[in-house]
C-alpha atoms as a PDB file:
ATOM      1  CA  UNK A   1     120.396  49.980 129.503  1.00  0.00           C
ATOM      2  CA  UNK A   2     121.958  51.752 132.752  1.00  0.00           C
ATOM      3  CA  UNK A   3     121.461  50.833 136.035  1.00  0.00           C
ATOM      4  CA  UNK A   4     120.466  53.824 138.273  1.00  0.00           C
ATOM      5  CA  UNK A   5     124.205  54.274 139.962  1.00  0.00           C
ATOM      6  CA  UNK A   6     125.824  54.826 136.167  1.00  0.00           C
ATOM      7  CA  UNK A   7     122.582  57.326 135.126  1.00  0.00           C
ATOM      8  CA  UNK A   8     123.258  59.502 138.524  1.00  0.00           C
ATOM      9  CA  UNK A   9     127.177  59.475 137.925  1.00  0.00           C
ATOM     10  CA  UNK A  10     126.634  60.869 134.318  1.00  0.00           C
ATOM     11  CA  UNK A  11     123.586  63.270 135.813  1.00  0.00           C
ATOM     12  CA  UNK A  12     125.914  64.841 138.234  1.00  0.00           C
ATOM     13  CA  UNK A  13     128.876  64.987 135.619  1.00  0.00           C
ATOM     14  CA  UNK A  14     126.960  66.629 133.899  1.00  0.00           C
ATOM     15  CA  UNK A  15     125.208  69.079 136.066  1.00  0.00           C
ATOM     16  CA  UNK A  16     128.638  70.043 137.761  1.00  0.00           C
ATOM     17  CA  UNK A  17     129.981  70.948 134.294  1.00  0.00           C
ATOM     18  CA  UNK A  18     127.312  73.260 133.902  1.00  0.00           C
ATOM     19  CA  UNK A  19     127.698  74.547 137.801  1.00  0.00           C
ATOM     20  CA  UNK A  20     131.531  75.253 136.999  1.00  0.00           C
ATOM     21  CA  UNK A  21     130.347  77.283 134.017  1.00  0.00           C
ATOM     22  CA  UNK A  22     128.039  79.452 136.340  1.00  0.00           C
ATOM     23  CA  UNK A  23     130.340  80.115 138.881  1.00  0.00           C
ATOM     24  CA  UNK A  24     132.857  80.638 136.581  1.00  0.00           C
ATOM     25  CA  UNK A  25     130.582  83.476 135.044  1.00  0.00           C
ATOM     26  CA  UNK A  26     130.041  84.893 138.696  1.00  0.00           C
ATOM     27  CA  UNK A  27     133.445  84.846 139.206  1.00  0.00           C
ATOM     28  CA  UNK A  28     134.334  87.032 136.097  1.00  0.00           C
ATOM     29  CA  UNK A  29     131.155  89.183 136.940  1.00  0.00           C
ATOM     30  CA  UNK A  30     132.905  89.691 140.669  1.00  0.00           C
ATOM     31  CA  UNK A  31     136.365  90.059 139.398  1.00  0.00           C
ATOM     32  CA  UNK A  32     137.123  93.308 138.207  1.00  0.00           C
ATOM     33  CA  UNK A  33     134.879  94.874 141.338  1.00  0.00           C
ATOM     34  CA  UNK A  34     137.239  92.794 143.406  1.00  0.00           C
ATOM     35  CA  UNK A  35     141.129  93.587 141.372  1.00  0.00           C
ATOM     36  CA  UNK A  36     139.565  97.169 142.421  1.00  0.00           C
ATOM     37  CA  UNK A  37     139.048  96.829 145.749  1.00  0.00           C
ATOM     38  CA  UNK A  38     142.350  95.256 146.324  1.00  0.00           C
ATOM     39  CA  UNK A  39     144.258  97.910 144.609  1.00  0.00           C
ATOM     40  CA  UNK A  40     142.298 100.371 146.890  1.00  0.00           C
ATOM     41  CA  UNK A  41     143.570  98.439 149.980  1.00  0.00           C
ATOM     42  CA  UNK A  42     146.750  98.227 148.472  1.00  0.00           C
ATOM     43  CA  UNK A  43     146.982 101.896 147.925  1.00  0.00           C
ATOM     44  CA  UNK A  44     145.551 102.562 151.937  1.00  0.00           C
ATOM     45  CA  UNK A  45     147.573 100.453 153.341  1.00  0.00           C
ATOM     46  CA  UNK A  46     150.443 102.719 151.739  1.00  0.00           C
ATOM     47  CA  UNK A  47     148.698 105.592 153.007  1.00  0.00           C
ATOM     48  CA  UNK A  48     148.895 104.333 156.210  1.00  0.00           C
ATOM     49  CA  UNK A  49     152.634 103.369 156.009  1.00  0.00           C
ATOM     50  CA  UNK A  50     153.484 106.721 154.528  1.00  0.00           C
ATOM     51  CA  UNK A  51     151.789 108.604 157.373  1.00  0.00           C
ATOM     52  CA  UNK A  52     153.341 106.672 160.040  1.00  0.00           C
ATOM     53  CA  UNK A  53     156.832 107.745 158.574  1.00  0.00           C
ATOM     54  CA  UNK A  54     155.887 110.930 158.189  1.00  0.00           C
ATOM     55  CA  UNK A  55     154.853 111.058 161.687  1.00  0.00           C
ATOM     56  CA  UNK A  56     158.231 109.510 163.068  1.00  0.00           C
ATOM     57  CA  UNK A  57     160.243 111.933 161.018  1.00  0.00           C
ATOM     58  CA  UNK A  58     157.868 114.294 162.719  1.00  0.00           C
ATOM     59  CA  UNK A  59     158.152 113.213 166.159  1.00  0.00           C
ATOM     60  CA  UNK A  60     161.789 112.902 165.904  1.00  0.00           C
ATOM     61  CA  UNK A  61     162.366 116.638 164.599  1.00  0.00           C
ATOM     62  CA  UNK A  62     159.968 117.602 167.164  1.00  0.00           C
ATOM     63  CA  UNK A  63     162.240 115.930 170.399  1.00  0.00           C
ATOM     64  CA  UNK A  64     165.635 117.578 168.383  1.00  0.00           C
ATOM     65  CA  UNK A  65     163.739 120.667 168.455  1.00  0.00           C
ATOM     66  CA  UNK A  66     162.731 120.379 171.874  1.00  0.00           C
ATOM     67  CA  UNK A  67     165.911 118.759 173.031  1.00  0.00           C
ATOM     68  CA  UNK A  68     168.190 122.077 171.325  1.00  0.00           C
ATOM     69  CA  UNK A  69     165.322 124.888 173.268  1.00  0.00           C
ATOM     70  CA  UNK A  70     166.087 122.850 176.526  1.00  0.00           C
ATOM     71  CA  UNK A  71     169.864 122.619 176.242  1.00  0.00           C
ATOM     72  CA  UNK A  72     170.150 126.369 174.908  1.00  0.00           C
ATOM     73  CA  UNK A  73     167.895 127.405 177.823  1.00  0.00           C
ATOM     74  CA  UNK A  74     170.022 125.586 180.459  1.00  0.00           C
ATOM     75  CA  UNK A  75     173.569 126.290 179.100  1.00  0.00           C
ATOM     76  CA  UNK A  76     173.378 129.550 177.406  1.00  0.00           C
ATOM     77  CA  UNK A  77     174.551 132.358 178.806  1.00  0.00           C
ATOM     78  CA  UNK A  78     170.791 134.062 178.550  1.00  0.00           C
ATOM     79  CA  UNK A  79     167.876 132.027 179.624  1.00  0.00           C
ATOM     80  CA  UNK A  80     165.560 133.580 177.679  1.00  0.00           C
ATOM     81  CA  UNK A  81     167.029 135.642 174.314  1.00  0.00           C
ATOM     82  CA  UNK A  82     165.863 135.613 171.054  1.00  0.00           C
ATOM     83  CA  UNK A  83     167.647 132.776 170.036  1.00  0.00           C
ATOM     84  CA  UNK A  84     165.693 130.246 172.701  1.00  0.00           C
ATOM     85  CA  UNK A  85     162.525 132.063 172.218  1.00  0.00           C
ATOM     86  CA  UNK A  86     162.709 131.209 168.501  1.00  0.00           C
ATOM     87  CA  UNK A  87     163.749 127.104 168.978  1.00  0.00           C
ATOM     88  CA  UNK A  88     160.766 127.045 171.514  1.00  0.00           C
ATOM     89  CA  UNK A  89     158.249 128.480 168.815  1.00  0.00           C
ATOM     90  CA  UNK A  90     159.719 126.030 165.869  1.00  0.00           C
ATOM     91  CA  UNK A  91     159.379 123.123 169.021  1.00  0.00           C
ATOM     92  CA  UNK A  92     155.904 124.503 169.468  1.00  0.00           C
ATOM     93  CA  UNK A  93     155.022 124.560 165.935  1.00  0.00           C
ATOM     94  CA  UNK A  94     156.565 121.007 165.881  1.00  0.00           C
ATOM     95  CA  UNK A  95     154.268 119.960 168.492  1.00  0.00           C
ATOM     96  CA  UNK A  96     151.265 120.845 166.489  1.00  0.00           C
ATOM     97  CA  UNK A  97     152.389 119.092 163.414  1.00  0.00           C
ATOM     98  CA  UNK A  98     152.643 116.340 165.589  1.00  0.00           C
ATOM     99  CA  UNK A  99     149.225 116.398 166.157  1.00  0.00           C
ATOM    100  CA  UNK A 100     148.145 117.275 162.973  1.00  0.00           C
ATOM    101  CA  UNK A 101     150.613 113.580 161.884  1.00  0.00           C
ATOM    102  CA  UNK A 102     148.552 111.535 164.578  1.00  0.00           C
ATOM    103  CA  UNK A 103     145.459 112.977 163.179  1.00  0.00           C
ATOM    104  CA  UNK A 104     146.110 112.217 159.289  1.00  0.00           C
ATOM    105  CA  UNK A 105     147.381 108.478 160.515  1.00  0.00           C
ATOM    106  CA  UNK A 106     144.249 107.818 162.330  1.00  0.00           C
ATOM    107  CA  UNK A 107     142.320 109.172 158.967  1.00  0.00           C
ATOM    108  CA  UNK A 108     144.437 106.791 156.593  1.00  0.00           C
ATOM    109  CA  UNK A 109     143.697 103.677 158.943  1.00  0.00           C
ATOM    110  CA  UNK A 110     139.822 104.515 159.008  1.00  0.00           C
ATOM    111  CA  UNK A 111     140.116 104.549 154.729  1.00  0.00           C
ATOM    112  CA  UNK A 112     141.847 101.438 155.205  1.00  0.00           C
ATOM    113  CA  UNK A 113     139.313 100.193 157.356  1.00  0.00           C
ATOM    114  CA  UNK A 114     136.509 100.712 155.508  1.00  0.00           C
ATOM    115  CA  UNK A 115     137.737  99.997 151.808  1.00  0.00           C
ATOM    116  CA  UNK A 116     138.463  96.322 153.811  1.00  0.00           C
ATOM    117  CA  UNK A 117     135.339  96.776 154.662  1.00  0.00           C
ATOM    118  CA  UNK A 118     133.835  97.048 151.280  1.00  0.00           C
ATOM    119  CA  UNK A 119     136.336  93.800 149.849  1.00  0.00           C
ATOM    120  CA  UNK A 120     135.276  91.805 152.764  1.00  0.00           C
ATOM    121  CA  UNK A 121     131.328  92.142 152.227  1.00  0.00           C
ATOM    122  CA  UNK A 122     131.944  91.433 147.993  1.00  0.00           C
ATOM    123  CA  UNK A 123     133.644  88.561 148.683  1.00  0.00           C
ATOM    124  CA  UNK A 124     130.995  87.648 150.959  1.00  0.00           C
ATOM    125  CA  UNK A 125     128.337  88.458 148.444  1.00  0.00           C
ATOM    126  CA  UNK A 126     130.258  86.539 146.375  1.00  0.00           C
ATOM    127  CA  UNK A 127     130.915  83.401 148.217  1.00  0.00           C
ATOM    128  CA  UNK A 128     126.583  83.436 148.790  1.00  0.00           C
ATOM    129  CA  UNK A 129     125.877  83.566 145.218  1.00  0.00           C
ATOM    130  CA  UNK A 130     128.330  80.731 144.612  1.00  0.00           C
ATOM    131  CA  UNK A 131     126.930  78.784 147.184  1.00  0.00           C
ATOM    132  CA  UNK A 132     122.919  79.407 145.717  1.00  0.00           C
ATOM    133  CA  UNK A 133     124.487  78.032 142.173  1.00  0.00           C
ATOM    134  CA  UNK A 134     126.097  74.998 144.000  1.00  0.00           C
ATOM    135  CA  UNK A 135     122.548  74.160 146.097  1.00  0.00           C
ATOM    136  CA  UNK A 136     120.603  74.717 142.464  1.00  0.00           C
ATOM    137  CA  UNK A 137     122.559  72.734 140.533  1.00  0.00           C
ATOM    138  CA  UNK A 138     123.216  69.995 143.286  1.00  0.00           C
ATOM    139  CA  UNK A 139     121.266  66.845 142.463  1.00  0.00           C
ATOM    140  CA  UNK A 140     122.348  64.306 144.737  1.00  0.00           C
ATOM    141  CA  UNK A 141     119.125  64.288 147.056  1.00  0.00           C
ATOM    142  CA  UNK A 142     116.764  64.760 143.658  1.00  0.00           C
ATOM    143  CA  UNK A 143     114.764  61.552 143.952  1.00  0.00           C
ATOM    144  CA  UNK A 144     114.676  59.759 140.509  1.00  0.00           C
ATOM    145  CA  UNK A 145     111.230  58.178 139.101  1.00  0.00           C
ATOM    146  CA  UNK A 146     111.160  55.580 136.815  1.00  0.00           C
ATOM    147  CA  UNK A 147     109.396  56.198 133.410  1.00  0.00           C
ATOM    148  CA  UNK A 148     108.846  52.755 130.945  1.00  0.00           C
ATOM    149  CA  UNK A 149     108.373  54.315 127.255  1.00  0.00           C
ATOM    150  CA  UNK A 150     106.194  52.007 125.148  1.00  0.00           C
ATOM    151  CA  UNK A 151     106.980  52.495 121.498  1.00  0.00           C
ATOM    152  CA  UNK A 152     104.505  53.432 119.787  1.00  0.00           C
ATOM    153  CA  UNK A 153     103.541  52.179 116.166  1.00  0.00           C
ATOM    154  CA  UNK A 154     104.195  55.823 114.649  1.00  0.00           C
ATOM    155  CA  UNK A 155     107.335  56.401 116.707  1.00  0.00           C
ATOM    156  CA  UNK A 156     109.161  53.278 115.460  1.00  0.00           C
ATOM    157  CA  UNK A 157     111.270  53.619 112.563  1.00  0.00           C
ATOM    158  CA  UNK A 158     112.212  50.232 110.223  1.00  0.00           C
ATOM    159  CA  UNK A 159     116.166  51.356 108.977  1.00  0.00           C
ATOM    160  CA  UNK A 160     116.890  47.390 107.922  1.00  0.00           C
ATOM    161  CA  UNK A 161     115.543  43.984 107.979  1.00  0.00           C
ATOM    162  CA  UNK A 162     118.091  41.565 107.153  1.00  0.00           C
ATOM    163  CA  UNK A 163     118.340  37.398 107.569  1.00  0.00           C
ATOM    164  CA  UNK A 164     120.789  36.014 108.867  1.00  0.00           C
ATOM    165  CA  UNK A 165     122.268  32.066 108.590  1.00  0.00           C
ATOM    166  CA  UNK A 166     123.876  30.606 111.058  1.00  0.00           C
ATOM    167  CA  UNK A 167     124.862  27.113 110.536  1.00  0.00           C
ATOM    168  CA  UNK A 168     124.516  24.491 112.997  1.00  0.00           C
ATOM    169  CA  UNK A 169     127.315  22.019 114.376  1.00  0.00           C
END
């Protein structure tokens, strides 16, 4: 005895219980693949930081280095003695590690790239599949067909017959 409006209300209360229960099992499936993922990033992203630092401690020693074989050069009383020639080797050598700084920095932010990479297409995977379990258990557009069930003389079951009395005023 329910008009159609009350039967689709309880059909879709229903059916989006059961929805929240799948994509709550997605979501668990997805989870730990994801928590790993974002500790990866985390731990690039740290990478990253780390061998920028590194490289402006690098940089930095390199220009003192640089800035002391200049100076000596200029305002020592020998242009070129042992002294200068060994600051301009240790500036050289700086120079390299420079290098070998911008190198490891563009390494880290590639990692970084691609474990980003990796979250961003899981979470896209994911968001699909929870989307599909939406559209299958969406039942808004489902047309609904009417069905009268005759009772049958074997599917009818007697529990009580009773009289009743009602008196008349």
């Amino acid at each position: 005895d329910e008009n159609e409006r009350e039967f689709r209300i309880r059909l879709e209360t229903t059916l989006r219980e059961r929805r929240d229960v799948e994509m709550a099992k997605m979501r668990d499936k997805y989870a730990s693949r994801l928590a790993t993922l974002d500790d990866r990033v985390r731990r690039a992203e740290h990478a990253v930081q780390r061998e920028q630092q590194q490289s402006s401690e690098s940089k930095m020693q390199t220009g003192v280095s640089v800035a002391a074989t200049i100076f000596g050069a200029l305002l020592g009383r020998k242009a070129m003695s042992a002294s200068t020639l060994g600051r301009a080797t240790t500036a050289a050598r700086g120079m390299g590690r420079m290098g070998r700084e911008a190198q490891d920095i563009a390494r880290a932010e590639a990692e970084l790239s691609a474990v980003k990479a990796k979250r961003d297409e899981l979470t896209q995977t994911l968001d699909r599949e929870l989307q599909a379990i939406a559209a299958q258990w969406d039942a808004r557009e489902e047309p609904l067909e009417r069905v009268i069930v005759k009772p049958k003389r074997g599917g009818v079951s007697v529990q009580l017959v009773s009289l009743v009395w009602l008196p008349n005023d």
